[in-house]
Protein backbone atom coordinates (compact mmCIF):
# COMPACT_ATOMS: atom_id res chain seq x y z
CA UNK A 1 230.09 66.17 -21.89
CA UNK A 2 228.85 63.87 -19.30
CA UNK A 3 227.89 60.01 -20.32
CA UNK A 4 227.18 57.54 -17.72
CA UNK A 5 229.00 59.00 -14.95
CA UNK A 6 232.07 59.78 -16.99
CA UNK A 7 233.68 62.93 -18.15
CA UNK A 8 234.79 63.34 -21.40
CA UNK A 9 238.34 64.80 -21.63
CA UNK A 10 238.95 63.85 -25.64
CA UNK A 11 239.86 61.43 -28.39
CA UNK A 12 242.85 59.37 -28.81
CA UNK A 13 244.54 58.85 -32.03
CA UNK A 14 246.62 56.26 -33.54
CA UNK A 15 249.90 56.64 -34.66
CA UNK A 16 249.11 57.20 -38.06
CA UNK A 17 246.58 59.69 -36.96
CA UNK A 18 243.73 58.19 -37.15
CA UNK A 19 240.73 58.49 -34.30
CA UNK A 20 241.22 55.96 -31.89
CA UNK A 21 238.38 56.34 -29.15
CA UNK A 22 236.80 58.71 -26.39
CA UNK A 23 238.64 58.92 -23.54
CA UNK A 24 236.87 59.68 -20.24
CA UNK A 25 237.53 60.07 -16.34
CA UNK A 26 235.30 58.36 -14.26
CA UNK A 27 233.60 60.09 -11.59
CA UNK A 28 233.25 57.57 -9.29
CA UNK A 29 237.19 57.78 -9.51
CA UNK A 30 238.02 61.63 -9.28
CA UNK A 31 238.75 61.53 -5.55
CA UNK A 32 241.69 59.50 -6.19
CA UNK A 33 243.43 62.77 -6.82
CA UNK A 34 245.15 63.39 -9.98
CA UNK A 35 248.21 65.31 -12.05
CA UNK A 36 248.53 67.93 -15.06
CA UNK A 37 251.74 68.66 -16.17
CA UNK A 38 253.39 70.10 -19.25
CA UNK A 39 255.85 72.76 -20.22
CA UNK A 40 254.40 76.78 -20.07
CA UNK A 41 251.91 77.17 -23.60
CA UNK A 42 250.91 73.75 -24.12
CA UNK A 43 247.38 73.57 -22.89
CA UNK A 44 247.41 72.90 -19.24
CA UNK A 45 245.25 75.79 -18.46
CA UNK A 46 242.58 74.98 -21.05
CA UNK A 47 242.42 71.48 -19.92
CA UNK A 48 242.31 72.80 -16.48
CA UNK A 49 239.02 74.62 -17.99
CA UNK A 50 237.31 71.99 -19.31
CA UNK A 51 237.63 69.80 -16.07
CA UNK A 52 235.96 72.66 -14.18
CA UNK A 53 233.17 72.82 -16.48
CA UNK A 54 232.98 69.19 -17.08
CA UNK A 55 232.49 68.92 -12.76
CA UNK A 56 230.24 71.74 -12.36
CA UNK A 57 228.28 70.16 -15.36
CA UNK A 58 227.81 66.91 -12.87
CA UNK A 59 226.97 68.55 -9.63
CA UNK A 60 230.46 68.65 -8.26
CA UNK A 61 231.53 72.23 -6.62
CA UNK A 62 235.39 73.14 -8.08
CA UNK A 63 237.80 75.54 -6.42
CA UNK A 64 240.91 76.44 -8.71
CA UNK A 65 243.26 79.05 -8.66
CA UNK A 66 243.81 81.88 -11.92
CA UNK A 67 247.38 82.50 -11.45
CA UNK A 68 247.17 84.27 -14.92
CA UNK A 69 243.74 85.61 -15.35
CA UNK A 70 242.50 83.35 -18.56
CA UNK A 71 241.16 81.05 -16.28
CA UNK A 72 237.97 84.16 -15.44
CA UNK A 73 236.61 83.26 -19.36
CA UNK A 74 234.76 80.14 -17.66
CA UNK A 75 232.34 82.74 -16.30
CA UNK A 76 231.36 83.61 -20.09
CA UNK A 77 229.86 81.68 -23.12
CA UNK A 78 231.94 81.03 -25.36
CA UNK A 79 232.81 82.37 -28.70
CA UNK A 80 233.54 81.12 -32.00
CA UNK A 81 236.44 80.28 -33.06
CA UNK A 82 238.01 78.22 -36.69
CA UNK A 83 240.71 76.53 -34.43
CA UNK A 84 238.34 75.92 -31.66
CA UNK A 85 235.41 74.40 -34.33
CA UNK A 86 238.09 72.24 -36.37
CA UNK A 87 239.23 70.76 -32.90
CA UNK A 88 235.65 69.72 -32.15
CA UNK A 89 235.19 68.49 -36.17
CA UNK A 90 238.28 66.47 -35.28
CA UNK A 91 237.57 64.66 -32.51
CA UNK A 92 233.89 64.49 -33.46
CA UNK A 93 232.44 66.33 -30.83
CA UNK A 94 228.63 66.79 -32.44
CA UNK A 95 227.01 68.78 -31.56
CA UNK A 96 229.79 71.63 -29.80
CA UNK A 97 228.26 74.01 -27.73
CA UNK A 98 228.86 76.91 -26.10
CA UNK A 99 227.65 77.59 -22.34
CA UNK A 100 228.69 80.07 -19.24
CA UNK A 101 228.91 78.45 -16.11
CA UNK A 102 228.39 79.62 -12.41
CA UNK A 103 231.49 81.45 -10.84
CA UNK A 104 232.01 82.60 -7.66
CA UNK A 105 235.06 85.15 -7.50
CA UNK A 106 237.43 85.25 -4.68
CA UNK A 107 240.80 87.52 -3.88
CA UNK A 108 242.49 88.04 -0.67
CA UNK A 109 243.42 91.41 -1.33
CA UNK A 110 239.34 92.11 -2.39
CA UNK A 111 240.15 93.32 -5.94
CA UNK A 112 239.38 90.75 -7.78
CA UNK A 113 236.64 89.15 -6.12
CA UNK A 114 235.34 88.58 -2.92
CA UNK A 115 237.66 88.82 0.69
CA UNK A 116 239.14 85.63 1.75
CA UNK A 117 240.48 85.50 5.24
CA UNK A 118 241.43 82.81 7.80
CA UNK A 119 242.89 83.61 11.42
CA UNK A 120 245.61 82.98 12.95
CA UNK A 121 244.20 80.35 15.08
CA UNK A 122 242.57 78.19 12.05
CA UNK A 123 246.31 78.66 10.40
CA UNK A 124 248.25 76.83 13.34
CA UNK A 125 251.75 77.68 14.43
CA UNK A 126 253.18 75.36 11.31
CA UNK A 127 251.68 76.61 8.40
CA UNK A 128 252.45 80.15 9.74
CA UNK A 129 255.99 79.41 10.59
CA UNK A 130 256.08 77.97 6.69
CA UNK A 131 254.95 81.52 5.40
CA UNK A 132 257.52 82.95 7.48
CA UNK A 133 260.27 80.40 6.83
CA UNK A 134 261.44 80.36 10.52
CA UNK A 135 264.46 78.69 11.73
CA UNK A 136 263.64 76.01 14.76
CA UNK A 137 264.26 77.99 17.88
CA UNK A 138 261.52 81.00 15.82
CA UNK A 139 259.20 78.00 15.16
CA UNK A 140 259.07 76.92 18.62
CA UNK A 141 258.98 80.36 20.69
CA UNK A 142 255.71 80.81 18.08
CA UNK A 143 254.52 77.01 19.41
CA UNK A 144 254.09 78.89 22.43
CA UNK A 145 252.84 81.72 21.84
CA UNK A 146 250.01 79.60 20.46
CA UNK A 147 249.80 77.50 23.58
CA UNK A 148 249.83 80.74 25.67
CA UNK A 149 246.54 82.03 23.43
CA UNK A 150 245.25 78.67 24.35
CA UNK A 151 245.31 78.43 28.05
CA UNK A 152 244.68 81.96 28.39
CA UNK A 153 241.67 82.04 26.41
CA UNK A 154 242.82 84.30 23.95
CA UNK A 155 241.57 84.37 20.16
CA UNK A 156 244.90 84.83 17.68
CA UNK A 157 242.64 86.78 15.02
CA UNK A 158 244.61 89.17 13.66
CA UNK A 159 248.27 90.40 13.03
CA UNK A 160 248.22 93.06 15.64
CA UNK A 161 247.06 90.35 17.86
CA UNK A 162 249.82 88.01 17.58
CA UNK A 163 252.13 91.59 18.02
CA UNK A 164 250.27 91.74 20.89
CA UNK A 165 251.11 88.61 22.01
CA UNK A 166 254.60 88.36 21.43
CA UNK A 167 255.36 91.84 23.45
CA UNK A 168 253.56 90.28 26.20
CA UNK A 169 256.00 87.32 26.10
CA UNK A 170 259.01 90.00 25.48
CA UNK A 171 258.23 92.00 28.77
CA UNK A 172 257.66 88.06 30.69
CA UNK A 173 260.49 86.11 28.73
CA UNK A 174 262.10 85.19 32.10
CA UNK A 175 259.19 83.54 33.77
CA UNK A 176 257.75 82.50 30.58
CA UNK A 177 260.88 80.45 29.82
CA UNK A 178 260.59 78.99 33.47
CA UNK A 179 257.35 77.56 32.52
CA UNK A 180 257.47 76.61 29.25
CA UNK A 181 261.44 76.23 27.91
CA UNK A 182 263.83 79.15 26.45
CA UNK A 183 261.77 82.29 25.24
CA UNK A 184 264.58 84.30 24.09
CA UNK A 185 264.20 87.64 23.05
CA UNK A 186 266.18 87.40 20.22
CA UNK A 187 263.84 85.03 18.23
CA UNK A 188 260.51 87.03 19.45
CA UNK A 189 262.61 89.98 17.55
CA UNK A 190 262.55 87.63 14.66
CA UNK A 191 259.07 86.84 14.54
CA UNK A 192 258.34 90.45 14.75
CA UNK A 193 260.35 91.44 11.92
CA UNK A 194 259.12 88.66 10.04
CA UNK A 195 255.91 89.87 10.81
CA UNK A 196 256.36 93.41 9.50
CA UNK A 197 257.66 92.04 6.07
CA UNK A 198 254.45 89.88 5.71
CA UNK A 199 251.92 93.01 6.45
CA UNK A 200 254.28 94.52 3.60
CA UNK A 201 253.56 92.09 1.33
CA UNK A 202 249.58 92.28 2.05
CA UNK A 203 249.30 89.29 4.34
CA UNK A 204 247.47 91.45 6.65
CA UNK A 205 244.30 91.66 4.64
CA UNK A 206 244.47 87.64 4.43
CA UNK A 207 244.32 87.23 8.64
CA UNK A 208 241.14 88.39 10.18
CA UNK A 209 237.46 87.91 10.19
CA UNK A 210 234.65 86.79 8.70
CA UNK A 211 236.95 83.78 7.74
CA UNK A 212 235.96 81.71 4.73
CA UNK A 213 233.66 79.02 5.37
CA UNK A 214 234.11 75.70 3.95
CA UNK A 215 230.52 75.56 2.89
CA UNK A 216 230.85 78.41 0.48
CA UNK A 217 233.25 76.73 -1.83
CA UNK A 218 231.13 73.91 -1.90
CA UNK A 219 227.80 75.48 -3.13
CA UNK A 220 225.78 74.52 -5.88
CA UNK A 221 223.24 76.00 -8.33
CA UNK A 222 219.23 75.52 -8.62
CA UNK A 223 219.17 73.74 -11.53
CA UNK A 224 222.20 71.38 -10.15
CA UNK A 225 225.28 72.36 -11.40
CA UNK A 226 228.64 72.81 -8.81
CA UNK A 227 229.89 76.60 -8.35
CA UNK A 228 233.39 76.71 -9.59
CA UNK A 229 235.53 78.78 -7.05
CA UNK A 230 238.16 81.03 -8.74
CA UNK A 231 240.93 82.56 -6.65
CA UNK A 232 242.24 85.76 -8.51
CA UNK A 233 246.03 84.36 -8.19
CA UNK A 234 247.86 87.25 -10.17
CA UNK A 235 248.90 89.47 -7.56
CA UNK A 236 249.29 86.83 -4.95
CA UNK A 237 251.66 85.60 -6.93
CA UNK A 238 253.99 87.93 -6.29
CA UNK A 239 253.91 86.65 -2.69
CA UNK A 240 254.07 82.59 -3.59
CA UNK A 241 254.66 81.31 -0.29
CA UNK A 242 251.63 83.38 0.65
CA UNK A 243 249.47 81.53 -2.18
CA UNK A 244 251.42 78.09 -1.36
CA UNK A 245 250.46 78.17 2.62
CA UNK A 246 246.70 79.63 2.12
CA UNK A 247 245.90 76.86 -0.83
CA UNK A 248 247.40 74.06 1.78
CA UNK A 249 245.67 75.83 4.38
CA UNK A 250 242.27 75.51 2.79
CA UNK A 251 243.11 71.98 1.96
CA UNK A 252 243.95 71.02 5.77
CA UNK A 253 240.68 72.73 6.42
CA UNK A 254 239.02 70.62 4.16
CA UNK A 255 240.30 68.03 5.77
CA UNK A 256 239.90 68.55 9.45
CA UNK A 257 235.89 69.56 8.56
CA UNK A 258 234.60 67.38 6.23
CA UNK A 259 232.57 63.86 7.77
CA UNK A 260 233.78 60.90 5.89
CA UNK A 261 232.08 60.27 2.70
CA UNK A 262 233.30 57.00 1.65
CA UNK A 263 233.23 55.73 -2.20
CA UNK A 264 230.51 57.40 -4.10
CA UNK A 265 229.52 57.92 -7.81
CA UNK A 266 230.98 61.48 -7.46
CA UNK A 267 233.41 63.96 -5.32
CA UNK A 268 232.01 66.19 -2.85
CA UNK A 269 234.70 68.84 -4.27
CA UNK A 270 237.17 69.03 -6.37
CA UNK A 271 240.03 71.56 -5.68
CA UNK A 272 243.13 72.00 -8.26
CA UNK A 273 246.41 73.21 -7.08
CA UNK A 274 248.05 76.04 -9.78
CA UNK A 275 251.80 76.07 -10.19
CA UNK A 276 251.84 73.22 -7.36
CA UNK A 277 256.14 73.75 -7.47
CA UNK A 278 255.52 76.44 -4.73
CA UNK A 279 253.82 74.25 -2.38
CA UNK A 280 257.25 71.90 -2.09
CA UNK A 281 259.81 73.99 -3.01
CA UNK A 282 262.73 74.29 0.00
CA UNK A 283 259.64 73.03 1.69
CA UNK A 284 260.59 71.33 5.64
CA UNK A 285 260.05 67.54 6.27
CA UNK A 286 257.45 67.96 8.55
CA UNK A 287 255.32 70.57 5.63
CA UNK A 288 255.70 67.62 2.92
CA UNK A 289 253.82 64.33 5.58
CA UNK A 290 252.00 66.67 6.27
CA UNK A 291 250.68 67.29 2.70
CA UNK A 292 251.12 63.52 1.88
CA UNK A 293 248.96 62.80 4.55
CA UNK A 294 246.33 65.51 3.66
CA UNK A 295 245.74 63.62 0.08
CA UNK A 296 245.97 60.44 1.39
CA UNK A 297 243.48 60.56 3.59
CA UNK A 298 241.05 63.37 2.17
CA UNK A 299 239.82 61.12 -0.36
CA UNK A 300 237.81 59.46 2.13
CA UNK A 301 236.03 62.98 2.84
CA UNK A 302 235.27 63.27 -0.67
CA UNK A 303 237.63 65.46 -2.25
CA UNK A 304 239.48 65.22 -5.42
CA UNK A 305 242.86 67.11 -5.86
CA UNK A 306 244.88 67.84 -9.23
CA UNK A 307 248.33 69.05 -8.83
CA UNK A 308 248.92 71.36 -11.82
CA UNK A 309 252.78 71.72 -12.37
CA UNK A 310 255.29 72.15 -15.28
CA UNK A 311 257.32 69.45 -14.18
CA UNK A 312 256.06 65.82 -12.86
CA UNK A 313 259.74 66.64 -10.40
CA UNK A 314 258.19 69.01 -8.98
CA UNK A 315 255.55 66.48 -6.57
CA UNK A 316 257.57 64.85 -4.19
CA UNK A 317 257.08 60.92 -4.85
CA UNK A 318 255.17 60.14 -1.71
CA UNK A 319 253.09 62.56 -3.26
CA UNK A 320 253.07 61.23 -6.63
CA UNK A 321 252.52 58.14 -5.77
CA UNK A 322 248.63 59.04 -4.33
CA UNK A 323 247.88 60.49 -8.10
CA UNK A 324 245.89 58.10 -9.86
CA UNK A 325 244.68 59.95 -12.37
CA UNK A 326 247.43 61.87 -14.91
CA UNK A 327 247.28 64.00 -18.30
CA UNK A 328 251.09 64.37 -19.31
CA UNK A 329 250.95 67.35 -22.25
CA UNK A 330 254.66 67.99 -24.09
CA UNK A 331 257.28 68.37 -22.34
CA UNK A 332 260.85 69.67 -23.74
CA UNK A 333 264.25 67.85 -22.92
CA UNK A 334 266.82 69.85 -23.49
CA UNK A 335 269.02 69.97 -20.55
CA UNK A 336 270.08 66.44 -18.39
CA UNK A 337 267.28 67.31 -15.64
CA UNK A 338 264.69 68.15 -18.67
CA UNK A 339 265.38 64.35 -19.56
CA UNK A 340 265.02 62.97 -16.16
CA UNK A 341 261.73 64.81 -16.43
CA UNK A 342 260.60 63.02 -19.28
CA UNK A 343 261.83 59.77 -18.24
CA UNK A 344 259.83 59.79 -15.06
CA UNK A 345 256.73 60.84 -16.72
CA UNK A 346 256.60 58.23 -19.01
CA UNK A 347 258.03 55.52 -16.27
CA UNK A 348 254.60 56.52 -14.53
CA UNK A 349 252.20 55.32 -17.33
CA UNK A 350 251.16 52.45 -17.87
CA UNK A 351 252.60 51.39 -21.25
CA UNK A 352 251.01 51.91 -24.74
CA UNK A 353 252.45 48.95 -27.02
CA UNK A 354 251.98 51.80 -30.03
CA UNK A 355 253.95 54.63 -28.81
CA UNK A 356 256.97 54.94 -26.74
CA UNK A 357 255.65 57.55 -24.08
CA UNK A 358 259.59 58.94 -23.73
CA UNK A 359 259.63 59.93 -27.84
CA UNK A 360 255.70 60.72 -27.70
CA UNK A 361 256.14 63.52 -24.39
CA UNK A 362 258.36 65.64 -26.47
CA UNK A 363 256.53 65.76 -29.87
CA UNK A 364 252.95 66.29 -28.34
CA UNK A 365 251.11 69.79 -29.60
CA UNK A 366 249.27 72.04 -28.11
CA UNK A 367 246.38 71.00 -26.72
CA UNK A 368 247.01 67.30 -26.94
CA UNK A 369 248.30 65.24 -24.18
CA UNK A 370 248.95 61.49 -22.84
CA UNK A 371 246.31 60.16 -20.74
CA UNK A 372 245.76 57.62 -18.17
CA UNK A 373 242.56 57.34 -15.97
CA UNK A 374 241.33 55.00 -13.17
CA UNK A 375 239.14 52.75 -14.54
CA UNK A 376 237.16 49.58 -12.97
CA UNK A 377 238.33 48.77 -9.77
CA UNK A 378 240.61 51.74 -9.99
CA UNK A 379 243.21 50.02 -12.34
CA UNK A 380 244.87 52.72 -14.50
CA UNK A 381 243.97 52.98 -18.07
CA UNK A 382 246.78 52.24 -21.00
CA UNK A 383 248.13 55.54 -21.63
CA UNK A 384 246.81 57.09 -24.81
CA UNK A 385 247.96 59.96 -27.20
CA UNK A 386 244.63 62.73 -26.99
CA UNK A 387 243.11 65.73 -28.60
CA UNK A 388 241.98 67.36 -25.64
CA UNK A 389 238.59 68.62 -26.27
CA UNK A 390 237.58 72.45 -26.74
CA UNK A 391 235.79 74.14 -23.60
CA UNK A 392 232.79 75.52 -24.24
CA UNK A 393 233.01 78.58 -21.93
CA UNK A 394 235.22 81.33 -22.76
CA UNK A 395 239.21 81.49 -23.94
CA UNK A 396 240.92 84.21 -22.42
CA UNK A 397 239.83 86.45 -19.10
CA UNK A 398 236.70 88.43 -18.35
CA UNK A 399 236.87 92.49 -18.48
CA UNK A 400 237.03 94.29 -15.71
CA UNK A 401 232.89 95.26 -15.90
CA UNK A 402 231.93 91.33 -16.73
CA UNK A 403 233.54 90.45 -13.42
CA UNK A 404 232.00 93.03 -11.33
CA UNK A 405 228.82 91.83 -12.64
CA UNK A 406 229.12 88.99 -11.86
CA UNK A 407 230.39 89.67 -8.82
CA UNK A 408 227.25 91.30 -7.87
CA UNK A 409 224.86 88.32 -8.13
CA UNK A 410 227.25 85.88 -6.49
CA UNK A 411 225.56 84.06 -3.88
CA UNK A 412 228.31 85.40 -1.34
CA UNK A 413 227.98 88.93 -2.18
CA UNK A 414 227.67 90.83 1.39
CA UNK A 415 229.52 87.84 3.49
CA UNK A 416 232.90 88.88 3.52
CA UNK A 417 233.13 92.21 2.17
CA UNK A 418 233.49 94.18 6.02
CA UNK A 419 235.83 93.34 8.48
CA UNK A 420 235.05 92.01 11.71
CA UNK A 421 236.94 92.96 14.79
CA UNK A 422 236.20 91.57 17.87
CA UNK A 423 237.48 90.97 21.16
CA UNK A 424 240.94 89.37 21.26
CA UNK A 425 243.88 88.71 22.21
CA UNK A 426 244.81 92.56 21.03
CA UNK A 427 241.94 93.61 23.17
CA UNK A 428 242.25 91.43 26.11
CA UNK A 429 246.08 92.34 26.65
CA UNK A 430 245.64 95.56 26.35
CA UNK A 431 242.86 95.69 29.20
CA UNK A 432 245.48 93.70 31.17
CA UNK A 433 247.85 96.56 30.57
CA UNK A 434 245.70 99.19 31.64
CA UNK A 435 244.08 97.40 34.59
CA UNK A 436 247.66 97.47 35.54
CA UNK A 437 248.88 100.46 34.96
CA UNK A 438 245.40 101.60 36.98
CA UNK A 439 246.36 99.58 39.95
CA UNK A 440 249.88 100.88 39.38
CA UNK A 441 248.93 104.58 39.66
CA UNK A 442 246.71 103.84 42.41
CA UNK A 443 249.07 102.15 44.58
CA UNK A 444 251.40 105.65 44.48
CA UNK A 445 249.14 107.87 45.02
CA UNK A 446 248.40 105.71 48.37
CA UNK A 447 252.19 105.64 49.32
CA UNK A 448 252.29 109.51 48.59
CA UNK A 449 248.89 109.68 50.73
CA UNK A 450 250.80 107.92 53.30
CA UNK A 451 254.06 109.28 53.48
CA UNK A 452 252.60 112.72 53.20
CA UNK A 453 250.86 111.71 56.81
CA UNK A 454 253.56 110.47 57.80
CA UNK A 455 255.38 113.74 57.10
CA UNK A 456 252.68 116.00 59.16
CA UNK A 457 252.80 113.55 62.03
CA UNK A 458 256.35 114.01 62.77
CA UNK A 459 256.32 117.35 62.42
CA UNK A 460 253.63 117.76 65.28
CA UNK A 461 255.57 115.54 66.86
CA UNK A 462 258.85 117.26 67.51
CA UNK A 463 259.73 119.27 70.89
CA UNK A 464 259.51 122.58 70.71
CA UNK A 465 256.95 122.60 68.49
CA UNK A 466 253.82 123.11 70.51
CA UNK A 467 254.16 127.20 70.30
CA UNK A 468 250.92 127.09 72.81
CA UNK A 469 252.67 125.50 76.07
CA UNK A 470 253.13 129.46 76.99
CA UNK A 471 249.91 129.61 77.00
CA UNK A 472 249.13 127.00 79.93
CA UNK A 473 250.90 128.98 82.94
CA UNK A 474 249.64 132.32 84.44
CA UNK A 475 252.01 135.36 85.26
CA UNK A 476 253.06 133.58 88.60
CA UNK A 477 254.40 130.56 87.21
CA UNK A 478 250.93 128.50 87.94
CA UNK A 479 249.56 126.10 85.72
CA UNK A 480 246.01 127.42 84.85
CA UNK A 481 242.74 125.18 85.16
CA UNK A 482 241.73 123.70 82.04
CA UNK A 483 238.48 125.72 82.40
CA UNK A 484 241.15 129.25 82.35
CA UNK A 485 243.09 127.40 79.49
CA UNK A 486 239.83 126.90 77.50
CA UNK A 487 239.24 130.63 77.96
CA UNK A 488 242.18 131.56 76.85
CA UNK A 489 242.77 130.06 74.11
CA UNK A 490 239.51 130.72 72.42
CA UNK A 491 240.01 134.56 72.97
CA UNK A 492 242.52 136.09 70.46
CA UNK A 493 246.05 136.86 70.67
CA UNK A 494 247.16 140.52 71.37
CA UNK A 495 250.17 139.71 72.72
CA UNK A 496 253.47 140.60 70.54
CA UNK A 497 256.34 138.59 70.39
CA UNK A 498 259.59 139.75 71.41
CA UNK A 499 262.47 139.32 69.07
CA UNK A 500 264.23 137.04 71.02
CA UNK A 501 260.79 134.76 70.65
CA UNK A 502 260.36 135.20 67.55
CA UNK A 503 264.05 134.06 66.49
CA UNK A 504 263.56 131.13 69.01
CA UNK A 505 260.60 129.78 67.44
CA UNK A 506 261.96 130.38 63.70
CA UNK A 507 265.17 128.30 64.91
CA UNK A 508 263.18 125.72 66.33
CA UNK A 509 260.68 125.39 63.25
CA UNK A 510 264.07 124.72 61.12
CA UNK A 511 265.38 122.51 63.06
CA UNK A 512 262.24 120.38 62.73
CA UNK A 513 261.64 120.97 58.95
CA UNK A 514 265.21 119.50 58.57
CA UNK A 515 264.61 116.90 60.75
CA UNK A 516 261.36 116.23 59.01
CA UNK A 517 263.02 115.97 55.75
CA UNK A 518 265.69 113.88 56.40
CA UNK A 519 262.83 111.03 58.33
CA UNK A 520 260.70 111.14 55.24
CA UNK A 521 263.59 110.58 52.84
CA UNK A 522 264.97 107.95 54.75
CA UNK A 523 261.24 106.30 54.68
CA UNK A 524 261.00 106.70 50.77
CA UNK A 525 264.41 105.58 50.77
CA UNK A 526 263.17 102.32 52.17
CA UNK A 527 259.90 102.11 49.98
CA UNK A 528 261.92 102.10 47.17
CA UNK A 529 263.95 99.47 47.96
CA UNK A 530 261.37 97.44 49.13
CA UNK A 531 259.15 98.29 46.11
């Protein structure tokens, strides 16, 4: 329910129960980022729903993540429901309707909805050597395989072009580590192995073309409404640094394309991080500024982002400290961190004189929550105690036939469902290769050539050898004129050897075949050396 430029999240209550007011975020105030937390089964997913649909109501294009399928319902109307209708008598939501909104459905494995890729390039060496948790000396061999690509005008697309790649800087490790520091072999093993246990895990499918555009998570409908973008999560999750590195990859994309869009009555996009513990967890130094500086500074291109986490520990504080907007449902505090928990979600409200936010955290229900919004001059609201409202699409996930239909009318349908594989650094090197092993195999046939000429030269070469010189001198001893030797050697022997002749010419022939051999290996021997 939109009312002047506000969304309307629910109704507070008093402490004895009674309705308080409506409580609203402010659009001109959802790019100042915001936080959902609360313990597994108390509502964050359905108030996760009812932003998206409250957004795509005003125009505003929403990507979010279904880690466990409900969140596909918000492609559906909605359904009846007693607990659903005695919310919405509650908190006097007249009238309460139900509507289907416009989904677009997207899976990197192309399952569950429509292919999303990126390459390697678009990743960067940082975010890849996050998915593949590298040690320092890994991280920076793969710094240079990426500055390699670079200057040699070579597109990372693809898995098998990075393997590509780092066999190339296997076979030139020396020279490469002349030129650009220590390329040891060792860590380009690594990287390789690391490699194969990524393709295991399905990472493969994610790196390639057509990569996602930007644009097409930012679409919106004919009659005005913003496409909510849902990324089937489920089976990614069983790879969560895989979902942890693509989500901040799209978000540093978001970043590095967007113009600036300054302070306006609405976001460009709104994109909610699912289960946002993965993102930090044993995450480097260099990973978390980079995040922190990602929302600090995307606001200013328009974009909103909502971590959605269990635990408010979870967001590192440089982090939590760029979250303006928070909903805080129940959270349990059992165990001496579970308290610490608690305590720092309610140290981050801004106090309620009617409640004390520690004692209110753990005896919320489901579907109710603490809330604090920017309001004017983006000064955060007094924390209230809410019914969060209903959603008016559906509870629960689509079937299998609903989201193929869907599917099939999605304005996307036909963009990313073939791959694209063009020339590359795969393709390039492996020209290289056989260029070279061309020029290779030409270059020995040409040293055979030659030492095979070599070879006959000698051999004509030898004394003895010229089995003619008979030939030249008449019966007297007289050398004949070359006029008599031209006549005499065009008409045909009939003149039998003797056996002393024929044994001196067979003894002379070996003598120079030996020789022969023994020249010719010594000038191979020599090629070889010098080769």
């Amino acid at each position: 329910m939109l009312q002047d430029g506000k969304l309307y999240l629910g109704t507070s209550r008093k402490p004895d129960d009674s309705i308080n007011k409506a409580e609203y975020l402010d659009l001109g105030f959802a790019n100042r980022h915001g936080l959902i937390t609360g313990a597994t089964g108390t509502g964050k997913t359905v108030t996760l729903q009812i932003l998206a649909e409250s957004f795509s109501n005003a125009g505003v294009p929403v990507f979010c993540a279904d880690v466990k399928g409900d969140l596909s319902g918000i492609a559906a109307m909605g359904e009846y429901k007693d607990f659903l209708e005695k919310r919405a008598a509650t908190i006097g939501l007249d009238p309460y309707e139900f509507q289907e909104f416009p989904v677009i459905f997207w899976d990197l494995f192309g399952e569950k909805g429509h292919r999303v890729r990126t390459t390697l390039t678009e990743m960067g060496p940082l975010l890849l050597a996050r998915l593949m948790d590298m040690t320092d000396a890994q991280e920076g061999v793969l710094n240079i395989a990426f500055k390699i690509a670079d200057e040699g005008g070579m597109a990372l697309l693809d898995m098998k072009d990075l393997r590509a790649l780092l066999n190339y800087m296997s076979d030139h490790s020396q020279e490469l580590s002349g030129l650009y520091g220590n390329v040891a072999k060792q860590s380009i093993g690594a990287i390789q192995r690391d490699l194969l246990v990524l393709e295991q895990q399905g990472a493969e499918q994610f790196f390639g073309e057509p990569a996602l555009k930007i644009s097409d998570v930012m679409r919106t409908t004919p009659d005005g409404r913003g496409a909510i973008s849902v990324l089937a999560a489920d089976r990614l999750m069983m790879n969560p640094r895989l979902y942890a590195t693509f989500l901040l990859w799209l978000l540093s994309e978001l970043f590095e394309e967007l113009p600036e869009f300054g302070d306006h009555d609405r976001p460009r996009l709104v994109f909610f991080f699912d289960e946002a513990h993965l993102l930090f967890d044993e995450a480097p130094r260099a990973l978390v500024e980079r995040v922190e500086q990602v929302v600090r500074l995307i606001r200013s291109k328009g974009v909103g982002v909502y971590f959605v986490t269990q635990n408010p520990l979870d967001v590192p504080e440089s982090v939590l400290s760029q979250l303006g907007n928070r909903i805080q449902h129940a959270l349990r505090a059992y165990t001496p961190r579970e308290q610490k928990a608690v305590k720092t979600a309610a140290e981050t409200f801004r106090p309620n004189p009617d409640f004390d936010c520690f004692e209110t955290i753990t005896q919320l229900g489901v579907g109710e929550a603490l809330v604090s919004t920017l309001e004017t001059k983006g000064v955060p609201s007094i924390v209230q105690r809410t019914l969060i409202r209903p959603p008016s699409s559906r509870l629960g996930p689509l079937t299998d036939s609903e989201r193929r239909k869907t599917m099939a009318v999605s304005p996307v349908t036909g963009l990313y469902d073939e791959d694209v594989d063009r020339n590359s650094a795969f393709e390039i090197l492996r020209k290289r290769a056989e260029d070279a092993a061309r020029a290779e195999e030409e270059k020995r046939r040409r040293e055979e050539e030659e030492d095979e000429d070599l070879q006959e030269s000698r051999r004509w070469t030898l004394p003895g050898f010229d089995d003619d010189d008979d030939d030249d001198y008449d019966n007297r001893g007289r050398r004949k004129s070359s006029r008599r030797r031209r006549r005499t050697r065009s008409r045909p022997r009939s003149r039998r050897q003797t056996v002393a002749e024929a044994a001196m010419k067979s003894a002379a022939r070996s003598v120079a075949s030996s020789l022969g051999r023994a020249l010719v290996r010594g000038i191979l021997g020599s090629l070889k050396k010098g080769f």
